[in-house]
Structures are given as structure tokens and as C-alpha cells.
Protein backbone atom coordinates (compact mmCIF):
# COMPACT_ATOMS: atom_id res chain seq x y z
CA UNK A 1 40.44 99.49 -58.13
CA UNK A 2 40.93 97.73 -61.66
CA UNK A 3 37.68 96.16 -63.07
CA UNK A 4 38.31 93.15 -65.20
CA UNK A 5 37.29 93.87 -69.19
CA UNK A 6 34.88 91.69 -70.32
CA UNK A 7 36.56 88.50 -71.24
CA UNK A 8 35.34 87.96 -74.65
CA UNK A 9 36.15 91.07 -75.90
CA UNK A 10 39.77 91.99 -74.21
CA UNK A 11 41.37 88.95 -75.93
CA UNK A 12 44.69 88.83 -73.33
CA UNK A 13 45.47 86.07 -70.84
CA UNK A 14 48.27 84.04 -69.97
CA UNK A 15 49.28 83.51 -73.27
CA UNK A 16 49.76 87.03 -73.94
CA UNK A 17 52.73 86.84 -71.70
CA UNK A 18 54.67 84.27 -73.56
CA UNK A 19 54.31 86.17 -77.18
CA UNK A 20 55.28 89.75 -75.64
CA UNK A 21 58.42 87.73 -74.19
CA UNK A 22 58.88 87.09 -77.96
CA UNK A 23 58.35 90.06 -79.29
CA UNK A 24 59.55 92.06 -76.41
CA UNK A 25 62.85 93.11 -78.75
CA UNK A 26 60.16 93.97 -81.83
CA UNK A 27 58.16 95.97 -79.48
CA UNK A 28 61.21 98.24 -77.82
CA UNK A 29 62.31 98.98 -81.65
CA UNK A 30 58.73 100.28 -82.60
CA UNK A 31 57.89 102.18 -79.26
CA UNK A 32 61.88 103.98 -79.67
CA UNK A 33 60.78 104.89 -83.11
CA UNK A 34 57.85 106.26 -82.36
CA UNK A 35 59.10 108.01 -79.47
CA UNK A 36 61.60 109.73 -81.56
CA UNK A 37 58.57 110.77 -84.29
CA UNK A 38 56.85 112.58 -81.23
CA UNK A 39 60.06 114.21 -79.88
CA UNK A 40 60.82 115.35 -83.73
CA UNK A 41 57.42 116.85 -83.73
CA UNK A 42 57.54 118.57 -80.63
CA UNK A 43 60.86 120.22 -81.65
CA UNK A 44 58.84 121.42 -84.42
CA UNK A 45 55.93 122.85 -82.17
CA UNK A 46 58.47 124.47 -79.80
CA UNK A 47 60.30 125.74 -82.05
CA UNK A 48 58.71 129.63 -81.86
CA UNK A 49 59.41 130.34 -78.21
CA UNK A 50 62.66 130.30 -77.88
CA UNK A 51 63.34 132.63 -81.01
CA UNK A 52 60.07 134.89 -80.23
CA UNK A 53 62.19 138.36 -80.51
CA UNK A 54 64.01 137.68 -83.32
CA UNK A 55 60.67 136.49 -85.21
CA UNK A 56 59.30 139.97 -83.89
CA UNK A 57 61.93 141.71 -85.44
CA UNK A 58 62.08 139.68 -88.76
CA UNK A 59 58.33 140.18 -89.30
CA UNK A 60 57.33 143.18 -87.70
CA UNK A 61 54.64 141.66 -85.33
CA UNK A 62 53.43 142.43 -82.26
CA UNK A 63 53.79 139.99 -79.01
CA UNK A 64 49.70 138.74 -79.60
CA UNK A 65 50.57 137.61 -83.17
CA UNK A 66 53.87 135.81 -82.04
CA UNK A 67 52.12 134.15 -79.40
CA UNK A 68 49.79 132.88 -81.60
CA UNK A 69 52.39 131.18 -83.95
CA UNK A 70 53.18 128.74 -80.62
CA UNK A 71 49.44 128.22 -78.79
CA UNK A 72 47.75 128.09 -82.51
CA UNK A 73 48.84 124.38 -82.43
CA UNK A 74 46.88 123.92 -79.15
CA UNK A 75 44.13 125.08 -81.33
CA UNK A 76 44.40 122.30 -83.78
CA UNK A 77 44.94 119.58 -81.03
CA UNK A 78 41.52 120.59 -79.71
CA UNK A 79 39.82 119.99 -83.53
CA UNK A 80 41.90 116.93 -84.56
CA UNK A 81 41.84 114.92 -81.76
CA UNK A 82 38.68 112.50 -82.26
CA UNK A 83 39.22 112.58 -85.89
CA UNK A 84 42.64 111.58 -85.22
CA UNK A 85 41.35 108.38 -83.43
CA UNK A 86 38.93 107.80 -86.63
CA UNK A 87 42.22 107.89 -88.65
CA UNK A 88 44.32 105.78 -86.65
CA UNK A 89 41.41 103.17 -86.79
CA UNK A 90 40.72 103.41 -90.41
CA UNK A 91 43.84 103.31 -91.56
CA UNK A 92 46.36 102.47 -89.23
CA UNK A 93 49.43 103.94 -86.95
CA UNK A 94 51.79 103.30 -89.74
CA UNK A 95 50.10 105.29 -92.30
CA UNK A 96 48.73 107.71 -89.59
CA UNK A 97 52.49 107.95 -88.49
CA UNK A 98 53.62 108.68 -91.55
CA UNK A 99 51.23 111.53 -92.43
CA UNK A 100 51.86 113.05 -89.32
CA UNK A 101 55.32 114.04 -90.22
CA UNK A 102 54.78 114.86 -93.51
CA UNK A 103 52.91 117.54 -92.42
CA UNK A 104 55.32 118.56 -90.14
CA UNK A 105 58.12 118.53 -93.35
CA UNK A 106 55.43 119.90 -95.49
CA UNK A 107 54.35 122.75 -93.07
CA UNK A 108 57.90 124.02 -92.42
CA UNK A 109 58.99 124.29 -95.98
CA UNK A 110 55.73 126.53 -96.25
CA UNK A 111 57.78 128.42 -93.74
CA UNK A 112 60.68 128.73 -95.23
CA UNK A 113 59.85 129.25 -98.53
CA UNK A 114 57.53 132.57 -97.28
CA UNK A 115 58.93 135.09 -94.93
CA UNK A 116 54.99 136.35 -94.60
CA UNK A 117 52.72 136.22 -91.39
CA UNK A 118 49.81 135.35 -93.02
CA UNK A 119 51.31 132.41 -94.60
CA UNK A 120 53.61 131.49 -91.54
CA UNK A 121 50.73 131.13 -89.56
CA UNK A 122 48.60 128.31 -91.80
CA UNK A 123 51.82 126.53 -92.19
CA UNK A 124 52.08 126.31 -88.21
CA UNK A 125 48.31 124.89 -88.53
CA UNK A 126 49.37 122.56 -90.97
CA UNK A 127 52.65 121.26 -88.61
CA UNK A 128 49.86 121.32 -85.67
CA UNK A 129 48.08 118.79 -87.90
CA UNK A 130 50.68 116.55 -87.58
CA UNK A 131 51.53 117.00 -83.98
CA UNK A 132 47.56 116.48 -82.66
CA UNK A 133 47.89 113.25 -85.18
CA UNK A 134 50.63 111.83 -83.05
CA UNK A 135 49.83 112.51 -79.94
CA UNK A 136 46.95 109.95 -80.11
CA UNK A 137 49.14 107.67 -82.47
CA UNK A 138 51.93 107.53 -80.30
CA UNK A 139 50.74 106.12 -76.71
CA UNK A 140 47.85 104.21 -78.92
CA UNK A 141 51.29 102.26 -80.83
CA UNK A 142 52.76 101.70 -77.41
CA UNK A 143 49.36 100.20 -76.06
CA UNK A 144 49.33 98.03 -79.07
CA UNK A 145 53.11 96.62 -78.36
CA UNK A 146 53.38 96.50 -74.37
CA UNK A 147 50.58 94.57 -72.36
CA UNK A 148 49.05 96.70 -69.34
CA UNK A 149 51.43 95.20 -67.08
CA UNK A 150 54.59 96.17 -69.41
CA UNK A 151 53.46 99.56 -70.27
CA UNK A 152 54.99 101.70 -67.71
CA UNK A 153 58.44 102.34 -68.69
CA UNK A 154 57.68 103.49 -72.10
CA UNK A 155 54.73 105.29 -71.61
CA UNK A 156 57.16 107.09 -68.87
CA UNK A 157 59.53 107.65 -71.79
CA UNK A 158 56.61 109.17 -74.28
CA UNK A 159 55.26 111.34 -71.40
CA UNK A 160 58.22 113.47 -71.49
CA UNK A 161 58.35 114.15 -75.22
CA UNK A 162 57.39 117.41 -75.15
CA UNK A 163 59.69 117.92 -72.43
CA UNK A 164 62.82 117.11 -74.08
CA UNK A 165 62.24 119.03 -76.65
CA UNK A 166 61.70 122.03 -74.86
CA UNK A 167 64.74 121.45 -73.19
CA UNK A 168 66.35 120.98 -76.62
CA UNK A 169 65.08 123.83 -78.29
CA UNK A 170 65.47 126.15 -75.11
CA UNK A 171 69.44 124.99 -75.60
CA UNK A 172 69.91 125.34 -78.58
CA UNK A 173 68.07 128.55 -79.73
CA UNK A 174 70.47 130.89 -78.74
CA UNK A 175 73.34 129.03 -80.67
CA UNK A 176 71.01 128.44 -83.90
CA UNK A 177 69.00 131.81 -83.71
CA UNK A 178 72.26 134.17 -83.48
CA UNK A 179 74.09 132.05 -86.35
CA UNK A 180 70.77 131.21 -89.09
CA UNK A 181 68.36 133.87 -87.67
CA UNK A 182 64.28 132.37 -86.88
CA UNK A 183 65.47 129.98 -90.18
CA UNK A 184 67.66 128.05 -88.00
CA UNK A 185 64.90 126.85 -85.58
CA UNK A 186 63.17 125.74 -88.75
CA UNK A 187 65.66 124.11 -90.62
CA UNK A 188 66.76 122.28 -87.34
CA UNK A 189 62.63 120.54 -86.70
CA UNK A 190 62.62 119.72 -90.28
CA UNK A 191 65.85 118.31 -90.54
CA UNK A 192 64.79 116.08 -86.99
CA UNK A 193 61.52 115.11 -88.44
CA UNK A 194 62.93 113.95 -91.86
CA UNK A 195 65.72 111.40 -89.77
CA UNK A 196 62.24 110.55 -88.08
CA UNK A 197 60.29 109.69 -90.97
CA UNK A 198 62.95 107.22 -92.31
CA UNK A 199 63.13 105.68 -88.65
CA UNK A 200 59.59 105.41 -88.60
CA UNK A 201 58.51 103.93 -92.01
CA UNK A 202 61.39 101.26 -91.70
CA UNK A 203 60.87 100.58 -87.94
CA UNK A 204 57.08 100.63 -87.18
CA UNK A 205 54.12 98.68 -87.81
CA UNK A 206 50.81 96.97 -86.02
CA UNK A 207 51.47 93.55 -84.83
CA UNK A 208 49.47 91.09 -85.70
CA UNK A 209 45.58 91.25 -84.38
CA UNK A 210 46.78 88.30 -82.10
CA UNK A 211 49.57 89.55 -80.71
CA UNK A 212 48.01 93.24 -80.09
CA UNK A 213 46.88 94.45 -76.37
CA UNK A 214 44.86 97.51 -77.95
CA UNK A 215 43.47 96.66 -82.01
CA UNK A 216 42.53 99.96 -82.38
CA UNK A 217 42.31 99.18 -85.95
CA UNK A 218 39.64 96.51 -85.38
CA UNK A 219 36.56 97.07 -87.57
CA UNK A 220 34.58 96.07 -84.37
CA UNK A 221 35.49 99.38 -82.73
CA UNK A 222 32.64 101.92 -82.26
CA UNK A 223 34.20 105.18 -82.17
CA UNK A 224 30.49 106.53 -80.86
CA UNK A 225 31.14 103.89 -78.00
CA UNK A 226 34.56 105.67 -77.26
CA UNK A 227 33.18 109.02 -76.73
CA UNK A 228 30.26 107.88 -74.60
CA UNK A 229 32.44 106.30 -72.58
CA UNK A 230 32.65 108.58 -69.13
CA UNK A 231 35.85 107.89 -67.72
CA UNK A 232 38.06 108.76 -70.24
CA UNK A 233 36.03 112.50 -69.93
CA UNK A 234 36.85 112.65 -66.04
CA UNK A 235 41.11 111.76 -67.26
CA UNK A 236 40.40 114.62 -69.73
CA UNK A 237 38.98 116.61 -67.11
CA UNK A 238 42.04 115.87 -65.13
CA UNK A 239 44.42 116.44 -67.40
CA UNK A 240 43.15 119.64 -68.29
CA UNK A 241 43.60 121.00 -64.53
CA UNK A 242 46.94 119.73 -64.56
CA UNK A 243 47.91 121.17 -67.93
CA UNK A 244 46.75 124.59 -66.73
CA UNK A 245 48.94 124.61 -63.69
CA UNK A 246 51.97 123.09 -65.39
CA UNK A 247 51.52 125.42 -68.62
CA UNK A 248 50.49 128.20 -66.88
CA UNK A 249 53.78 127.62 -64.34
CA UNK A 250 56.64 126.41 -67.35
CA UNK A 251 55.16 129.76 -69.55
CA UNK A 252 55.70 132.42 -66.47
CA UNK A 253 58.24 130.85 -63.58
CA UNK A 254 60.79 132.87 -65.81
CA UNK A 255 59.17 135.91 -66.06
CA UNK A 256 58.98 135.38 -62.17
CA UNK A 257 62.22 134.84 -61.29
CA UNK A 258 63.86 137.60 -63.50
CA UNK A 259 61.14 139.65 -61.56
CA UNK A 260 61.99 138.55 -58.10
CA UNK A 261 65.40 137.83 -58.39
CA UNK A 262 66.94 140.01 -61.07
CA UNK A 263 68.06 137.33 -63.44
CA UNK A 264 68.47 138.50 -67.21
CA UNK A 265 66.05 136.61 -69.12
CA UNK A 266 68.36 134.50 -70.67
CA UNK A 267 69.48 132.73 -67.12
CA UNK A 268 66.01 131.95 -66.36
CA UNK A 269 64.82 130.34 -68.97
CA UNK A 270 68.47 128.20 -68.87
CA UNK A 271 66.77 127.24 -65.45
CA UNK A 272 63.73 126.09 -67.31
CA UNK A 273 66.04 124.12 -69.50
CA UNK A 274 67.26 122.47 -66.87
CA UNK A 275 64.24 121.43 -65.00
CA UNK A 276 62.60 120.33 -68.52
CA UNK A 277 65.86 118.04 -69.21
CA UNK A 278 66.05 116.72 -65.47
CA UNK A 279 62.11 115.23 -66.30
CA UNK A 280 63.28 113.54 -68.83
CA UNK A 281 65.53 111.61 -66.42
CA UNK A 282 62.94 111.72 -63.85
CA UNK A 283 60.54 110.02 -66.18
CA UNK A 284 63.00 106.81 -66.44
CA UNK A 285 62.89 106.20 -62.67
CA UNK A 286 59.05 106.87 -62.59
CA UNK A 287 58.96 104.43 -65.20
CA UNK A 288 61.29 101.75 -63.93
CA UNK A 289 58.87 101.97 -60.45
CA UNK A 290 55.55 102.34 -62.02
CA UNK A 291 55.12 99.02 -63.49
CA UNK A 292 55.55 97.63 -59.71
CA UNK A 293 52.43 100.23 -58.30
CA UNK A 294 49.72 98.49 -57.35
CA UNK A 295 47.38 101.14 -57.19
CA UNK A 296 48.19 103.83 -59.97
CA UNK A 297 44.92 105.81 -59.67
CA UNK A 298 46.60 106.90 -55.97
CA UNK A 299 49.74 107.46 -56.88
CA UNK A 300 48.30 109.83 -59.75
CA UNK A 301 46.65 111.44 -57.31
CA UNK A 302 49.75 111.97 -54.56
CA UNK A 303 51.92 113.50 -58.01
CA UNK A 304 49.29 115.95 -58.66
CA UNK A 305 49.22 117.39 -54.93
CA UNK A 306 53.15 116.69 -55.08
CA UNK A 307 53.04 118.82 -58.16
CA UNK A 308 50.80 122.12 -56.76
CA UNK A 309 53.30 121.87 -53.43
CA UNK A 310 56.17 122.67 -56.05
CA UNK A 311 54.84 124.93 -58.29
CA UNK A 312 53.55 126.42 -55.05
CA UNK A 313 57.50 126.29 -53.58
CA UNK A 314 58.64 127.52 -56.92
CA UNK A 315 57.37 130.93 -56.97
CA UNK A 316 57.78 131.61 -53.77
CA UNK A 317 61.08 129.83 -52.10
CA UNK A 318 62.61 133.43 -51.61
CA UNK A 319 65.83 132.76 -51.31
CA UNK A 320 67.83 132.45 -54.82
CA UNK A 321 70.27 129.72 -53.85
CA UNK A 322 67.37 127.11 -53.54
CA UNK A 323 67.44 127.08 -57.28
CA UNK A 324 69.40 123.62 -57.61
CA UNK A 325 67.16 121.70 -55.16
CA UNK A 326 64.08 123.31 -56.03
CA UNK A 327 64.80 122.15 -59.89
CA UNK A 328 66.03 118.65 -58.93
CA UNK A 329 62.74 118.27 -57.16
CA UNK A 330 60.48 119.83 -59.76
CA UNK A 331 61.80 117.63 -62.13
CA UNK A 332 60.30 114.44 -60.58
CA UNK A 333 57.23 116.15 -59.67
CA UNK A 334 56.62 117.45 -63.13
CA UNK A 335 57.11 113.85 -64.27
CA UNK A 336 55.00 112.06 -61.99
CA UNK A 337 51.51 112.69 -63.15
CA UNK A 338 52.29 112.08 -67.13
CA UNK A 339 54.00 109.11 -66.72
CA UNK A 340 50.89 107.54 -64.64
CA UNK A 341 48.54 109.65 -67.69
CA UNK A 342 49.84 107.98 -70.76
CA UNK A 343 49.60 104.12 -68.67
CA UNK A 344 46.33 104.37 -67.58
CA UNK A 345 44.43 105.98 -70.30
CA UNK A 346 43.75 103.41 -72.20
CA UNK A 347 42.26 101.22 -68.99
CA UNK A 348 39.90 104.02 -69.01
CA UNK A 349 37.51 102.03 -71.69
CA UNK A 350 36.17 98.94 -71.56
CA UNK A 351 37.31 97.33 -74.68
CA UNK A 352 41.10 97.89 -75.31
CA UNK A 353 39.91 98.25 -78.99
CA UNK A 354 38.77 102.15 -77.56
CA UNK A 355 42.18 103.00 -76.78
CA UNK A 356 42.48 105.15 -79.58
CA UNK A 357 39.19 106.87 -78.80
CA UNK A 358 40.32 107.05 -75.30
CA UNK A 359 43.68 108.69 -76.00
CA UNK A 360 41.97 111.11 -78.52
CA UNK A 361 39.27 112.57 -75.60
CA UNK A 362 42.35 113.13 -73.46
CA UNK A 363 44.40 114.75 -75.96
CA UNK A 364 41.14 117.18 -75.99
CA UNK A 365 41.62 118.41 -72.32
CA UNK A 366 45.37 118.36 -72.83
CA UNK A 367 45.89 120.76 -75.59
CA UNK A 368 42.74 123.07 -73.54
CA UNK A 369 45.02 123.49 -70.62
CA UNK A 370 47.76 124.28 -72.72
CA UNK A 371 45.81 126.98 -74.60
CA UNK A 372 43.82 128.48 -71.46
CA UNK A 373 46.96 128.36 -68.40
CA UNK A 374 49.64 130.81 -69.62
CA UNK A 375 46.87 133.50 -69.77
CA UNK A 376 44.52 132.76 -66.88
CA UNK A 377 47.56 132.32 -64.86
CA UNK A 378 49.10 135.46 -66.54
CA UNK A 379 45.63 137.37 -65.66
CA UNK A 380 46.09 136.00 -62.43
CA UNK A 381 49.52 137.48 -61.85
CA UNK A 382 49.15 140.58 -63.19
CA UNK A 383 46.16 141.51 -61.18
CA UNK A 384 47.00 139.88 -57.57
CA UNK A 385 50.66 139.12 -57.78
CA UNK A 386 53.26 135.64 -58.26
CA UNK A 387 51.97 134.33 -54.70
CA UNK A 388 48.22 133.99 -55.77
CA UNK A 389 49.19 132.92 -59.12
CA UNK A 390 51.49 129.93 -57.43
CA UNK A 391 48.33 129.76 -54.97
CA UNK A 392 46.19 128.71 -58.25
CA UNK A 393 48.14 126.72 -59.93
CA UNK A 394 48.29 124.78 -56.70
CA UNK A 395 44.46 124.44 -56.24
CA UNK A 396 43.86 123.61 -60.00
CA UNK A 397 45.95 120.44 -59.10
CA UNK A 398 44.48 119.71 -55.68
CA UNK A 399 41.29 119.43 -58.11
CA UNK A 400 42.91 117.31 -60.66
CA UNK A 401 44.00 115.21 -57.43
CA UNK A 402 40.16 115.01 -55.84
CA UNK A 403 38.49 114.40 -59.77
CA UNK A 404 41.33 111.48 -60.26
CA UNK A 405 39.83 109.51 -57.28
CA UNK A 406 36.43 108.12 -58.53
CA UNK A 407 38.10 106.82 -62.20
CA UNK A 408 37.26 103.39 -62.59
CA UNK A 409 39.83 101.52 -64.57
CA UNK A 410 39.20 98.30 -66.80
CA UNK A 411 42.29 95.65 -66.42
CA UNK A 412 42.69 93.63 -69.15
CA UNK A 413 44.74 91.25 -67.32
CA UNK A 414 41.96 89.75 -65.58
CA UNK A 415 40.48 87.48 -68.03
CA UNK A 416 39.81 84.43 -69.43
CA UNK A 417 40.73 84.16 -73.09
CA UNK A 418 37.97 82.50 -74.54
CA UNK A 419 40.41 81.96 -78.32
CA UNK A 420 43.41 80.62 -76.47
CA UNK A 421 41.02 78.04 -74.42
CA UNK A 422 39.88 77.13 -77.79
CA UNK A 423 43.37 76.73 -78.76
CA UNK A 424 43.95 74.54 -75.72
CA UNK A 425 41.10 72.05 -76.35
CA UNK A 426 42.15 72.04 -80.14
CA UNK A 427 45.33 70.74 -78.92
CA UNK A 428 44.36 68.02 -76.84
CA UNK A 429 42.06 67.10 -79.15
């Protein structure tokens, strides 16, 4: 059930209603801006898998190294995410925004410029800077924009940012790999964040403190409140299950089915593609039907048991020609659970001032379960087979499902606006 936020500090009532009708065509243009920062970023961080041999071969490293050019930025998420809610309060999304892909330009110039390991790998830390920056900046800007009851579609859209670019770089690495060697990936993310820089500094910017449903830049927020806060700890806790399972599943279901089935590697992971590009889809539907759930919390919890079922399904549907169903229906599955992530955080605090802090805690258990479920799942495989790992994956969301249950959530809906009565008395006065 949503709690109502205290009144005097969630500062959103009827009012609120009438200025986001204003300002509706204001907020779209920031949140689509914004949107296409995080998807320029996550080209960047996705950039190493699809090229991994050829880096191998251009380097001379071994498969540990390689991997550790893609999961190091899972690394830096962990580190930067509460200090990346202390920047986005201190000096804003704007300037936060705008840092974020500089060191995403910055990092992969580094890159360029040095065909070294050593080197290659700080400049990945430095792009994973930027990336753990954004991913509390962007849903925290959205929050700011959309009031709770508006906030479904786009978060739906941010949710699959990673997603699409996956499904971007997975398409395109061949193509760019063959013709510009491991350069190619490169010069394509830095090329997508520098269009997305210009978007952003012209496009985006805080509304004012009256018109914002999360003032994360408020000096009245207590970013030792945030992280005492327990509830956004249990969504972290969540998310990190989830992340585990769908990690763990998107890093091996190739491996899998070239195993199983006898697909070259190269067919496989066009399958991947393809269920990573049909979320994106999936995520506008979600998003179109969200804003009309009236209990989200349950619904969370039916797309994480949804979710195991699949992966479950996934690895072991036996028979080849299910491909096409099974990734039409993975692809709504896999979207289910972020879409109703990204809306509800920020109801996971009391004050929508915490939203930041909020999104920041999350981002921890997010960026765990990406670093810890390709190789407990891979452990898993190896040792007991694709049928326990798909058995594990499964239970790791049945938990997310169970811990997703007792959240309380704070509406800030449910209010009386102390200011705008003011406002209202001034007037008939």
C-alpha cells in the first residue's frame, strides 16, 4: 500500500496537476534528452563485448583481462553511487549531466590515443565514472519533471537504456569491428555521446523548486537521512537478485544455445540482439499500462516470478524452433521488473527531496548483480550443468519476488499542500 508523505514536506497537491499540464511539453523534451545521454553512455559501456576477440588479438590479453575491460565499470558503479547522489544535490543534474559525458568523451580518447592495457583499462574507469554518474542523474531528472502519477511511461523508456544499446552494439559490431578494427566500437560511443552532450546542455535543466516533484537539489536534503532510510536497501536488495539472474542469463544463454543447439556463435548472440531490441518495445507497452496499476509493488512482484519462469524456459525449451516465441516473450518479461524499478524508487523515501539518495542505494545493488551473476551463474553451469544454472537464476528471482512484498512506499499524491493553501487564502484575501 502507498503511505502518504508527510504533507509539509512533499510540497505536491492538486495544483501540481495544473503546472505539469503546462509544462508537460518542457518535461518530454528534458526526459528524451536525458534518455538519449544514458543510451550514449551505455553504448560506451557495452562497447567491449561485442568486439572481445578482436581486442584479444590487438592486445595480446587473455579472456580474464578482457573481461575486466566490460565488468570494471560495475566496479565503479558500486564506489560512485552515493557520491553521485551528493553531486547531483550539490550541484545539480545539469552540471552532473554534463560531467558525466565528458568523462565518457574524455575516457575514450584515452583509448584511442593508447593502444596499451594498462592505460585502456583506467580510461574504462574513467568512462565508468560517467556512466555510475548518470544512472542516478537520469531517473532522479525524470522524478523531478513527471509527478508520481505521470512517471510511468518514461521511467519505462529509461529502464531499457542499457538494453538498447546492447542491442545496438550487438548489431553493429560485426559491421564496425571487421571495417575499423576494436577502434570502430570506440569511435562509434564517442561520436554518440558527443551528439548527446550538445542535446543535453541545450535541452536540460531543473525546473523551478515549485514546479519540481523530487528537489533533490534542496539544501534541506540530508543525504545521512537517505541512507538510513530502509526501504530503499530492501529495492537494492531486490534489484540485486534480479540483476544476478538477468546478467547472469543475457552473459551465458548464448554460450547455451551454441552448446545445445549447435549455433555458431555469431547466430546466438543475433538472438540476444533480438530479445534486447524487442524490450525496448516491450518497455513502451509496460509503460503505457503502468501508470493505470494500482498496486505496483504486486505487479513487481508477478514480473520477477514471470521473469525466473523464462529464464527458466529459456535454457531449457529443447526444441530449437521455439526460438521466436520464446524471444517475443522474454522480451516483455525482461522489461517488466525495470520499468516498475525506476517508478517506484523514489516512493521508497519519505521526502521526495531523497530521491537522489534513493536512486543512488539502488544503483549500489544494481551494478553488484551485474558484477557477481555472469560468474556465479557461470560457476554454476560449469559444475552442475545449463538446467541448474536456469534452476538458479529462477530462485534468485522468486527471492527478489518474496523481498519485494513488505516495501512500504510513500505517495506523494496524498497530501495537503500547506504553500498552495497559503496561496489560496492570499487570494481571497
Amino acid at each position: 500500500m502507498l503511505e502518504p508523505a508527510p504533507a509539509a514536506l512533499s510540497g505536491r497537491g492538486e495544483g501540481s496537476d495544473v503546472r505539469f499540464a503546462m509544462n508537460t511539453k518542457k518535461a518530454w523534451i528534458v526526459a528524451l534528452a536525458t534518455i538519449f545521454a544514458g543510451i550514449a553512455l551505455a553504448l560506451v559501456q557495452n562497447k567491449v563485448a561485442p568486439c572481445m576477440l578482436v581486442l584479444q588479438e590487438a592486445l595480446h590479453i587473455d579472456m580474464a583481462t578482457a573481461g575486466w575491460l566490460s565488468s570494471v565499470f560495475s566496479l565503479v558503479g558500486i564506489v560512485i553511487a552515493i557520491p553521485a547522489a551528493v553531486i547531483l544535490n550539490k550541484i545539480g543534474p545539469k552540471k552532473g549531466g554534463i560531467i558525466a559525458l565528458a568523462c565518457a568523451i574524455g575516457g575514450s580518447l584515452i583509448g584511442l590515443a593508447f593502444e596499451n592495457t594498462a592505460v585502456l583499462m583506467i580510461s574504462r574507469i574513467i568512462e565508468g565514472m560517467g556512466v555510475g554518474l548518470m544512472s542516478v542523474i537520469g531517473p532522479a531528472v525524470i522524478a523531478m519533471w513527471f509527478p508520481e502519477a505521470k512517471r510511468g511511461l518514461p521511467m519505462s523508456i529509461w529502464a531499457v537504456y542499457q538494453m538498447c544499446a546492447q542491442a545496438v552494439m550487438f548489431f553493429l559490431g560485426g559491421v564496425l569491428t571487421v571495417n575499423f578494427g576494436w577502434q570502430g566500437m570506440w569511435w562509434f560511443g564517442l561520436a554518440a555521446c558527443v551528439v548527446a552532450l550538445i542535446f543535453y546542455i541545450v535541452c536540460v535543466k531543473s525546473p523551478r523548486p515549485e514546479d519540481s516533484y523530487a528537489d533533490v537539489e534542496s539544501e534541506e536534503v540530508s543525504i545521512a537521512e537517505g541512507i538510513k532510510s530502509p526501504f530503499p536497501w530492501l529495492m537494492s536488495a531486490v534489484t540485486l537478485c534480479f540483476c544476478i539472474a538477468c546478467f547472469g542469463f543475457v552473459n551465458w544463454v548464448a554460450t547455451c544455445w551454441t552448446d545445445i543447439y549447435g549455433w555458431s556463435v555469431d547466430e546466438s548472440n543475433n538472438w540476444v540482439a533480438c530479445f534486447s531490441l524487442g524490450a525496448v518495445v516491450a518497455a513502451l507497452v509496460w509503460g503505457s499500462i503502468l501508470n493505470k496499476v494500482r498496486n505496483q509493488k504486486v505487479f513487481g512482484s508477478l514480473m520477477l516470478v514471470l521473469y525466473g519462469v523464462v529464464v527458466l524456459w529459456g535454457m531449457v525449451f529443447g526444441n530449437p524452433m521455439l526460438i521466436v516465441p520464446f524471444v517475443i516473450v522474454y522480451a516483455f518479461a525482461d522489461a517488466g521488473f525495470p520499468c516498475v524499478l525506476w517508478t517506484m524508487t523514489a516512493l521508497t523515501v519519505k521526502k521526495p527531496e531523497l530521491a537522489g539518495v534513493a536512486l543512488g542505494v539502488v544503483s549500489i545493488g544494481f551494478n553488484l548483480g551485474i558484477l557477481l551473476g555472469p560468474p556465479l551463474i557461470g560457476a554454476v553451469a560449469e559444475s552442475f550443468g545449463w538446467t541448474a544454472a536456469a534452476i538458479t537464476m529462477c530462485g534468485f528471482c522468486v527471492l527478489a519476488a518474496v523481498l519485494l512484498l513488505p516495501l512500504k512506499l510513500y505517495s506523494q499524491n496524498q497530501v495537503v499542500v500547506v504553500e498552495e493553501s497559503c496561496e489560496v487564502i492570499e487570494n481571497v484575501a
